[in-house]
PDB file of N, CA and C in Angstrom:
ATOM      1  N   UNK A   1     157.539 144.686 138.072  1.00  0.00           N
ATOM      2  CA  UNK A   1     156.159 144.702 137.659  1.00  0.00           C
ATOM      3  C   UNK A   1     155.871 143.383 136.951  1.00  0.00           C
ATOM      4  N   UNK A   2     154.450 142.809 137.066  1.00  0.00           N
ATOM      5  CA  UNK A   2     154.540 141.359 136.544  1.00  0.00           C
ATOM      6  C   UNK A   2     153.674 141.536 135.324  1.00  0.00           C
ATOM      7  N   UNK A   3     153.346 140.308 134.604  1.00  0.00           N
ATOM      8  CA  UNK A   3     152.767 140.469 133.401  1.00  0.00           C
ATOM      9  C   UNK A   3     151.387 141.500 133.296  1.00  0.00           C
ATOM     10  N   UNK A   4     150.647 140.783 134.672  1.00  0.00           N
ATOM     11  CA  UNK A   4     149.100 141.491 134.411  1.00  0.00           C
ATOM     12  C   UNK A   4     148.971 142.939 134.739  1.00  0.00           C
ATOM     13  N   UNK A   5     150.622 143.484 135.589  1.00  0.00           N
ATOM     14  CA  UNK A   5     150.652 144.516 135.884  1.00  0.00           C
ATOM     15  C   UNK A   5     150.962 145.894 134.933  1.00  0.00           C
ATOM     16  N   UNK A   6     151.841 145.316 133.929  1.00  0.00           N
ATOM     17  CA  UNK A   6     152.128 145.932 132.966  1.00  0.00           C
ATOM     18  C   UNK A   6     151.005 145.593 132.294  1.00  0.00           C
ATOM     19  N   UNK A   7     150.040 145.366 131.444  1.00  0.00           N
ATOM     20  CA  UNK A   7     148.572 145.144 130.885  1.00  0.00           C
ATOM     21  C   UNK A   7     147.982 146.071 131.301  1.00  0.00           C
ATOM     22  N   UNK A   8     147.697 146.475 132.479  1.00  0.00           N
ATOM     23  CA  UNK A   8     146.692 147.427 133.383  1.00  0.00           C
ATOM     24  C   UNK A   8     146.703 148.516 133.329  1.00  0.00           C
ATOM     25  N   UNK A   9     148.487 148.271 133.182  1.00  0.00           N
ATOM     26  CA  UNK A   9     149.058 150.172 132.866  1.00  0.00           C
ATOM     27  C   UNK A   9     148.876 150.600 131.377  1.00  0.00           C
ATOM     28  N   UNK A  10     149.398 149.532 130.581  1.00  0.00           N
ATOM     29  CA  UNK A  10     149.122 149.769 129.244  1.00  0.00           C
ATOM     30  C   UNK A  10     147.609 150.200 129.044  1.00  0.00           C
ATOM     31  N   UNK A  11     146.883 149.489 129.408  1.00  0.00           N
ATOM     32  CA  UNK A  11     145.401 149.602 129.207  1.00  0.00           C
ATOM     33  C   UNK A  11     144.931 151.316 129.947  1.00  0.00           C
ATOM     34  N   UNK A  12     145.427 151.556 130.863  1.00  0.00           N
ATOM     35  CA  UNK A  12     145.309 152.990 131.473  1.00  0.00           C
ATOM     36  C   UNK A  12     145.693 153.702 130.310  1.00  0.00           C
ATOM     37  N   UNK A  13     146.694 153.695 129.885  1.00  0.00           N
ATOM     38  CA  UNK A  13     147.821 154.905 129.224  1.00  0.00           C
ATOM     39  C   UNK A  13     146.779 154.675 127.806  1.00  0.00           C
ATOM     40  N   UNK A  14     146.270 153.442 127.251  1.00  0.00           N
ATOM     41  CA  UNK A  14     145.485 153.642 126.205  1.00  0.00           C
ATOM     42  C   UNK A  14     144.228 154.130 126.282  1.00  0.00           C
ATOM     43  N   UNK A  15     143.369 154.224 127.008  1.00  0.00           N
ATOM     44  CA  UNK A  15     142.251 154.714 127.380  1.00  0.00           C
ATOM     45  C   UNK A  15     142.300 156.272 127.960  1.00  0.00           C
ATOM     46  N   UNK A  16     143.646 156.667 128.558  1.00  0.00           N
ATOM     47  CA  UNK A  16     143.609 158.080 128.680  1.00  0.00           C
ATOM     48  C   UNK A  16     144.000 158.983 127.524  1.00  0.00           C
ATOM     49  N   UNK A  17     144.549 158.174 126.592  1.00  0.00           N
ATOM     50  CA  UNK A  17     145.347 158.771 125.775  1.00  0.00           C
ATOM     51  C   UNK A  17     143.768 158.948 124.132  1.00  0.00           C
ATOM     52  N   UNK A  18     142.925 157.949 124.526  1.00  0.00           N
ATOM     53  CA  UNK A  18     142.206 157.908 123.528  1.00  0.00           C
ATOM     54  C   UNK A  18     141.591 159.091 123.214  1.00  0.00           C
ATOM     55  N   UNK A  19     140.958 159.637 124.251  1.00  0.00           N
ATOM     56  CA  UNK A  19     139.892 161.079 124.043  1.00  0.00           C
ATOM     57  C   UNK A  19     141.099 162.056 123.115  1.00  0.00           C
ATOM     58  N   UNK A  20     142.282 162.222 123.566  1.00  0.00           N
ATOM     59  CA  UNK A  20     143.070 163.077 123.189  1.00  0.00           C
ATOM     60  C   UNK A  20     143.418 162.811 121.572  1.00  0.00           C
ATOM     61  N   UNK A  21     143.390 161.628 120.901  1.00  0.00           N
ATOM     62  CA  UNK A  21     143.832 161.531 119.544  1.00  0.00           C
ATOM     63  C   UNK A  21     142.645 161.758 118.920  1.00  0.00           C
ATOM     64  N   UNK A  22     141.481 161.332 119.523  1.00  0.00           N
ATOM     65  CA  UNK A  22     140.147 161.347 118.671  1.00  0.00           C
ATOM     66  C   UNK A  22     139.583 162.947 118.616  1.00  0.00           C
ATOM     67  N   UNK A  23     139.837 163.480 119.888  1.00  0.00           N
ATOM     68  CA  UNK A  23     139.627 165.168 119.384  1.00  0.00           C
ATOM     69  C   UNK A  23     140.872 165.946 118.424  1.00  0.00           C
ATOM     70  N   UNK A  24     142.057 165.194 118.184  1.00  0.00           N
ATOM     71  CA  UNK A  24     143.299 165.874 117.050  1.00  0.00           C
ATOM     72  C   UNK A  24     142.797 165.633 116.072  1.00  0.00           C
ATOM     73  N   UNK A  25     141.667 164.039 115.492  1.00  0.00           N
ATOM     74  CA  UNK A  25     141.436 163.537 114.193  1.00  0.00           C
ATOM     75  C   UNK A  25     140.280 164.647 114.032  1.00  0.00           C
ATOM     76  N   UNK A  26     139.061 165.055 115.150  1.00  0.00           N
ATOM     77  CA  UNK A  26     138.298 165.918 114.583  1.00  0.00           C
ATOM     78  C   UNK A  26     138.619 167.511 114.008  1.00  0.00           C
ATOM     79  N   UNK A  27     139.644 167.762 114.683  1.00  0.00           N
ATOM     80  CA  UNK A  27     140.007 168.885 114.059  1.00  0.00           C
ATOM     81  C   UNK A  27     140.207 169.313 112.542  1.00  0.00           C
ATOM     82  N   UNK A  28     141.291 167.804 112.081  1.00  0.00           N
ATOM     83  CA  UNK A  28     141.680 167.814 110.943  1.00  0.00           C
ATOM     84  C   UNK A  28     140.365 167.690 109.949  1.00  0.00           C
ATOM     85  N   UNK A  29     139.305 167.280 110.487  1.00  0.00           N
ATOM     86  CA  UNK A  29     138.241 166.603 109.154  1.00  0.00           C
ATOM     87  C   UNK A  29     138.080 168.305 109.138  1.00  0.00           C
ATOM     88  N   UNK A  30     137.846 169.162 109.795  1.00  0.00           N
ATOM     89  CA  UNK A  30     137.312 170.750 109.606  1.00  0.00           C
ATOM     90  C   UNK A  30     138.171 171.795 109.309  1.00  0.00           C
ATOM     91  N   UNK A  31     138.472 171.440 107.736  1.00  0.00           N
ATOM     92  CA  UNK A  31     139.691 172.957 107.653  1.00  0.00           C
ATOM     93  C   UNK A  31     138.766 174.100 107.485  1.00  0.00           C
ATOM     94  N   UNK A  32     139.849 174.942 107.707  1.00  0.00           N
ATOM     95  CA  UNK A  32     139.397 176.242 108.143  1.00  0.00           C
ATOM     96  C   UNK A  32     139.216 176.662 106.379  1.00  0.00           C
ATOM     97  N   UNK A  33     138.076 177.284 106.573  1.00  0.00           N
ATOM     98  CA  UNK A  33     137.932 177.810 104.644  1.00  0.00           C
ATOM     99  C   UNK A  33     138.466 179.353 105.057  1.00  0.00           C
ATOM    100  N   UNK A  34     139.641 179.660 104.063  1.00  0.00           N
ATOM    101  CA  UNK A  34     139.642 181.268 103.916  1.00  0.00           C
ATOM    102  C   UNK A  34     138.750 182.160 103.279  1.00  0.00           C
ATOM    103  N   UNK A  35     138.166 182.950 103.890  1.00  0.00           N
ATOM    104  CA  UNK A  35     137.525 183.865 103.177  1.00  0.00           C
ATOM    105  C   UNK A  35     137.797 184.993 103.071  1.00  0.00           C
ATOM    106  N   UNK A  36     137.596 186.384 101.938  1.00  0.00           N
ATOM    107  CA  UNK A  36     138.316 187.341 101.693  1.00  0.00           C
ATOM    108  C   UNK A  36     136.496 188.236 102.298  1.00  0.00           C
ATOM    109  N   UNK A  37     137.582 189.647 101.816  1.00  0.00           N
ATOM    110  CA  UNK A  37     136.528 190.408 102.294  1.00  0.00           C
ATOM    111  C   UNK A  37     136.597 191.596 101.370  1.00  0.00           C
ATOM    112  N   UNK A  38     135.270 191.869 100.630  1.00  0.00           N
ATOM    113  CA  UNK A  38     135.107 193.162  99.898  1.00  0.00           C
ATOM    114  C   UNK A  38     134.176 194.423 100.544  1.00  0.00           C
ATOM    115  N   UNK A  39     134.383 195.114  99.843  1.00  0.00           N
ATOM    116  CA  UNK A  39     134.276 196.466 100.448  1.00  0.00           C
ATOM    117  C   UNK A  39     133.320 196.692  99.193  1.00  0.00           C
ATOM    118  N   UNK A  40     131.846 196.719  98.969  1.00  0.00           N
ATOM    119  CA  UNK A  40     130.612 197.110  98.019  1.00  0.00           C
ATOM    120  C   UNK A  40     129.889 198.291  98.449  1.00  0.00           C
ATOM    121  N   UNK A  41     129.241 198.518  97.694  1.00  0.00           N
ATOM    122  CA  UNK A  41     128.654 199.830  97.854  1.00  0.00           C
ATOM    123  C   UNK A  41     127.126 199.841  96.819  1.00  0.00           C
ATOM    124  N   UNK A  42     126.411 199.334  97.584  1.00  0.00           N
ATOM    125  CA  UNK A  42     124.968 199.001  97.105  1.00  0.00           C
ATOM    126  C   UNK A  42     124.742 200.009  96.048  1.00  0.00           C
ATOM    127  N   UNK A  43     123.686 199.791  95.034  1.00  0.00           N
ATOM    128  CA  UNK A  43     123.099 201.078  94.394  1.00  0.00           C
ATOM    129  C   UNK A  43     122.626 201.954  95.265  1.00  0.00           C
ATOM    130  N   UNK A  44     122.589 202.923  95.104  1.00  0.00           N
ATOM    131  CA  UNK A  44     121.621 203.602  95.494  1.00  0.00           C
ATOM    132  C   UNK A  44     121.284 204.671  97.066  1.00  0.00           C
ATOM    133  N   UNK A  45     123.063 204.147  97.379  1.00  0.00           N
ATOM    134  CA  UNK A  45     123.754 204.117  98.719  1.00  0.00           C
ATOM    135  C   UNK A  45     125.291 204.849  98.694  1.00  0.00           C
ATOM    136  N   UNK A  46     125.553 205.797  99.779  1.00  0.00           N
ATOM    137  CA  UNK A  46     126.621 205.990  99.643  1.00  0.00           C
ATOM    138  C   UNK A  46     127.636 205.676 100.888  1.00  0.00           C
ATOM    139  N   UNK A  47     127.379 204.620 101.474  1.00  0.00           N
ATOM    140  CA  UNK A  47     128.123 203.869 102.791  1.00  0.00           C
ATOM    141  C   UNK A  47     128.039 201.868 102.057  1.00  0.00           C
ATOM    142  N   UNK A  48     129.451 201.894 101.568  1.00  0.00           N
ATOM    143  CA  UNK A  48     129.879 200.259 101.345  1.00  0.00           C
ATOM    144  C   UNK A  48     129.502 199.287 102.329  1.00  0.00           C
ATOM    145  N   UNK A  49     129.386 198.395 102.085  1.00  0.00           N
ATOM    146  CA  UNK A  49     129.580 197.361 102.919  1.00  0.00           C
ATOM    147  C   UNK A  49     129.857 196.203 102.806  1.00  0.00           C
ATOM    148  N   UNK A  50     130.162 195.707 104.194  1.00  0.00           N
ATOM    149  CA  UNK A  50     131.427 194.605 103.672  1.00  0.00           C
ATOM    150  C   UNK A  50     131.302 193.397 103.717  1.00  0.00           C
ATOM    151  N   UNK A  51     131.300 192.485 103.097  1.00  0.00           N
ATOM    152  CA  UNK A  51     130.746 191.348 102.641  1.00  0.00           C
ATOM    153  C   UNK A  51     132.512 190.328 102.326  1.00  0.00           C
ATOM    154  N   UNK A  52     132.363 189.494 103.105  1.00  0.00           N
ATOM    155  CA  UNK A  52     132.758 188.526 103.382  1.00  0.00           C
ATOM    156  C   UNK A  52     132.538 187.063 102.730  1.00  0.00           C
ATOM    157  N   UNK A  53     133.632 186.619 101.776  1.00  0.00           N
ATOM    158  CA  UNK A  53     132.751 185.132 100.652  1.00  0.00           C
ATOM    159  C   UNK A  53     134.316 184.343 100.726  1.00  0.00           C
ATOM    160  N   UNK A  54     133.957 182.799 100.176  1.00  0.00           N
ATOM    161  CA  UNK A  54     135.089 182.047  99.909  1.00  0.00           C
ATOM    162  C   UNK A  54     135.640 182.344  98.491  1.00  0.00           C
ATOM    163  N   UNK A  55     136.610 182.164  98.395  1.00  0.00           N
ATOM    164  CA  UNK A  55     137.395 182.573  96.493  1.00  0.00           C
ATOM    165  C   UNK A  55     136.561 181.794  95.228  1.00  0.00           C
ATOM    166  N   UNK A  56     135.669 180.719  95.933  1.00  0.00           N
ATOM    167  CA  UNK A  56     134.939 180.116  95.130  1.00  0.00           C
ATOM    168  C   UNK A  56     133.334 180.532  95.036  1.00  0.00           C
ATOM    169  N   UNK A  57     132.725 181.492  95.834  1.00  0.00           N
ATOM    170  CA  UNK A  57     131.745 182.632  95.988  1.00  0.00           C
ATOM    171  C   UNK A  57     132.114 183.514  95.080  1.00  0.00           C
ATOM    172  N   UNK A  58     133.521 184.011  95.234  1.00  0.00           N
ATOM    173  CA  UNK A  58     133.668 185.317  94.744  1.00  0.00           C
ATOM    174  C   UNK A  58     133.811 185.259  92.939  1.00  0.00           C
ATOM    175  N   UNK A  59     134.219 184.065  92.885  1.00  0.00           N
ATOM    176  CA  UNK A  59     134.249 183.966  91.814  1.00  0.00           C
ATOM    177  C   UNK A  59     132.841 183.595  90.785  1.00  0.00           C
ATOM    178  N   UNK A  60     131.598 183.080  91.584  1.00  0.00           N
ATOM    179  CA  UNK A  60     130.824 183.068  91.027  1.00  0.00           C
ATOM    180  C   UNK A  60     130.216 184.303  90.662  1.00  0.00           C
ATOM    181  N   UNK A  61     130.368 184.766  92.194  1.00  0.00           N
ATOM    182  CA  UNK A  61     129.867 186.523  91.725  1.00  0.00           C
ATOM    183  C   UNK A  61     130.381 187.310  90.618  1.00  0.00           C
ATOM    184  N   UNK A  62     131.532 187.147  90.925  1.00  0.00           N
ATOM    185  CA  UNK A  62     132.358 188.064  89.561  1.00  0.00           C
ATOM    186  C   UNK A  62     132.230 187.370  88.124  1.00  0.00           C
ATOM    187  N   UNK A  63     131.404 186.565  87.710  1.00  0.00           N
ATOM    188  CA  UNK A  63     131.039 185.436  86.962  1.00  0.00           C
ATOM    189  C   UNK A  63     129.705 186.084  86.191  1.00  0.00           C
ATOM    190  N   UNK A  64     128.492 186.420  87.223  1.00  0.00           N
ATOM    191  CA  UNK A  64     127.472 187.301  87.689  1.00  0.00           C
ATOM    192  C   UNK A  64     127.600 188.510  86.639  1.00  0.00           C
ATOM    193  N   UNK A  65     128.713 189.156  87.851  1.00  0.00           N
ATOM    194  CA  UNK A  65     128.533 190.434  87.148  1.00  0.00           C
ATOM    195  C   UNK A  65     129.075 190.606  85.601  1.00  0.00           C
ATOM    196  N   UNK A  66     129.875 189.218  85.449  1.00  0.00           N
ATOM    197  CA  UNK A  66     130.608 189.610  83.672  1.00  0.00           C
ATOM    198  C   UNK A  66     129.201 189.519  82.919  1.00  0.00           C
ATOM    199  N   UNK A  67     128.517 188.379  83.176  1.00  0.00           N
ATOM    200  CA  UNK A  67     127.500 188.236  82.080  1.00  0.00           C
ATOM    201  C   UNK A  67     126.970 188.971  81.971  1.00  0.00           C
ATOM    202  N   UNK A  68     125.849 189.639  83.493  1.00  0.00           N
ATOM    203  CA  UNK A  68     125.584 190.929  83.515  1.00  0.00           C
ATOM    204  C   UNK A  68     125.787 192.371  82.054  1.00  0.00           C
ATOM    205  N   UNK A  69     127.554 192.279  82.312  1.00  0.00           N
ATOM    206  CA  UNK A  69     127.772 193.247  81.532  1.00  0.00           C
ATOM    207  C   UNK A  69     127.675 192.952  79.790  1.00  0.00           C
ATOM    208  N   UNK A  70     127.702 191.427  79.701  1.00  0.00           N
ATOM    209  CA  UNK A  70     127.686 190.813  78.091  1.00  0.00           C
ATOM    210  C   UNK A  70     126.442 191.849  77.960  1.00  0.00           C
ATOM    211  N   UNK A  71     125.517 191.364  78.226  1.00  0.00           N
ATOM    212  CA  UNK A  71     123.657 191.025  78.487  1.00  0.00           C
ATOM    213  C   UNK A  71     123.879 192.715  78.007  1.00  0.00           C
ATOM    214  N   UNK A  72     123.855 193.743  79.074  1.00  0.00           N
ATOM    215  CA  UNK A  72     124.192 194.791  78.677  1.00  0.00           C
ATOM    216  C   UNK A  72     124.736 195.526  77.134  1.00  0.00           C
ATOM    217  N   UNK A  73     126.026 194.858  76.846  1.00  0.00           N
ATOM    218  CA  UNK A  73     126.504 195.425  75.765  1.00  0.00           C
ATOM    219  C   UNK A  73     125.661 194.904  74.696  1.00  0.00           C
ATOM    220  N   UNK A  74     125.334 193.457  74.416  1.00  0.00           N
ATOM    221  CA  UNK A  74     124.470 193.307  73.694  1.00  0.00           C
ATOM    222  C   UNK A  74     123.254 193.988  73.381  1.00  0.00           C
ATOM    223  N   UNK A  75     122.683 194.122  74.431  1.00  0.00           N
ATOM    224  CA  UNK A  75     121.467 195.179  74.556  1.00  0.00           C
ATOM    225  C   UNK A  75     121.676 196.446  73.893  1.00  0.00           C
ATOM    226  N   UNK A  76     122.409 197.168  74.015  1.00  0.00           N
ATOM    227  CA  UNK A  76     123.104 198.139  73.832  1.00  0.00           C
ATOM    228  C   UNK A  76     122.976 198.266  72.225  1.00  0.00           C
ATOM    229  N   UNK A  77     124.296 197.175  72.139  1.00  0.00           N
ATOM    230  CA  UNK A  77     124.341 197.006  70.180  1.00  0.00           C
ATOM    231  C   UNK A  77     122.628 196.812  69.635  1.00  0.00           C
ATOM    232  N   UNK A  78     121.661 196.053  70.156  1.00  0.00           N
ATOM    233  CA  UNK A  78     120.835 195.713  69.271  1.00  0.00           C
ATOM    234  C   UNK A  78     120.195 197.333  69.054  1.00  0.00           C
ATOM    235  N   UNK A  79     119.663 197.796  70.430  1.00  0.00           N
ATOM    236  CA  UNK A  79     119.854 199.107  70.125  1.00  0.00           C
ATOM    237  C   UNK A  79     119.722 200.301  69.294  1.00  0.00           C
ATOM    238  N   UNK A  80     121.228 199.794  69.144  1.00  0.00           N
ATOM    239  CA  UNK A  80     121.963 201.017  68.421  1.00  0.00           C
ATOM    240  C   UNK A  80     122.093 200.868  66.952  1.00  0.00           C
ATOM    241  N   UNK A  81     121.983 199.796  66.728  1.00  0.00           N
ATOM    242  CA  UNK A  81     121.719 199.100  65.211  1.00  0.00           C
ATOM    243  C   UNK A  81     120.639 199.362  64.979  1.00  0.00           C
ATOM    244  N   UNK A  82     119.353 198.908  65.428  1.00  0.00           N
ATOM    245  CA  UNK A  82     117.836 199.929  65.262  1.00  0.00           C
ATOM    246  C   UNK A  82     118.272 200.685  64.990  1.00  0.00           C
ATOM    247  N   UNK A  83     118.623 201.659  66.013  1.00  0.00           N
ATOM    248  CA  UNK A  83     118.209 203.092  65.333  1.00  0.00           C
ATOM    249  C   UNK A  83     118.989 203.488  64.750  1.00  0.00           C
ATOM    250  N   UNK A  84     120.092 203.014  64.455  1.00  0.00           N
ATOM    251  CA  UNK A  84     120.909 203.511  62.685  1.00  0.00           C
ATOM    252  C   UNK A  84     120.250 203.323  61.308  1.00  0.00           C
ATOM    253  N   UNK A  85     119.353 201.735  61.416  1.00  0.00           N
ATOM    254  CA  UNK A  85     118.477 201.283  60.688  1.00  0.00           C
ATOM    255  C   UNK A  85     117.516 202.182  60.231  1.00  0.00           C
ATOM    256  N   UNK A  86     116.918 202.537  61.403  1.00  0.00           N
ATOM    257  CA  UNK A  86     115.407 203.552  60.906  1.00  0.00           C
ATOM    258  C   UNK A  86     115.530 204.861  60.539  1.00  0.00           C
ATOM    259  N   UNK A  87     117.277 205.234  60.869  1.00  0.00           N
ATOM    260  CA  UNK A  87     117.413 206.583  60.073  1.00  0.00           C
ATOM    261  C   UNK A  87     117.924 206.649  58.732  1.00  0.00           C
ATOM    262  N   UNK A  88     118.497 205.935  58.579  1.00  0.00           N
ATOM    263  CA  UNK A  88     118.536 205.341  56.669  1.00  0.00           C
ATOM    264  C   UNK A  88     117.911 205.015  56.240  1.00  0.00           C
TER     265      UNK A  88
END
C-alpha cells in the first residue's frame, strides 16, 4: 500500500468511526436521575397514589411537610396558652 493509500484508509476508518464516538459522548452528558417512588394517600381519599420524585424533590417535600407541622404546633401552643390565660 503506498503513502496516499494508507491516508484514504485512515481517513475512511476516521470518518466512519466519528458518528459512533460522538453518539457515546452524548450519552454520557445525560445521566440517568434516580427517582424513588411513594405510595400517598390524598386527604380526603381512600386509594394512594403513587408519585414518583428525585431524592432532591423528596426532600424538599419532606422539608414542606416539617414546617407544616412547626406552623401547627405553634398554633396549637398559642392556643392553648389563651385559653389557660382567660380561665385564671
Amino acid at each position: 500500500m503506498n503513502h496516499i493509500g494508507a491516508m484514504m484508509m485512515a481517513l475512511a476508518v476516521m470518518t466512519t468511526a466519528a458518528p459512533a464516538i460522538a453518539q457515546a459522548g452524548q450519552g454520557a452528558e445525560k445521566p440517568k436521575v434516580k427517582k424513588t417512588c411513594r405510595s400517598l394517600t390524598p386527604t380526603g381519599s381512600f386509594l394512594p397514589t403513587r408519585v414518583c420524585n428525585t431524592e432532591a424533590e423528596w426532600q424538599k417535600f419532606d422539608s414542606i411537610g416539617q414546617e407544616g407541622v412547626g406552623e401547627f404546633r405553634r398554633a396549637l401552643n398559642m392556643t392553648s396558652t389563651n385559653e389557660r390565660n382567660r380561665r385564671n
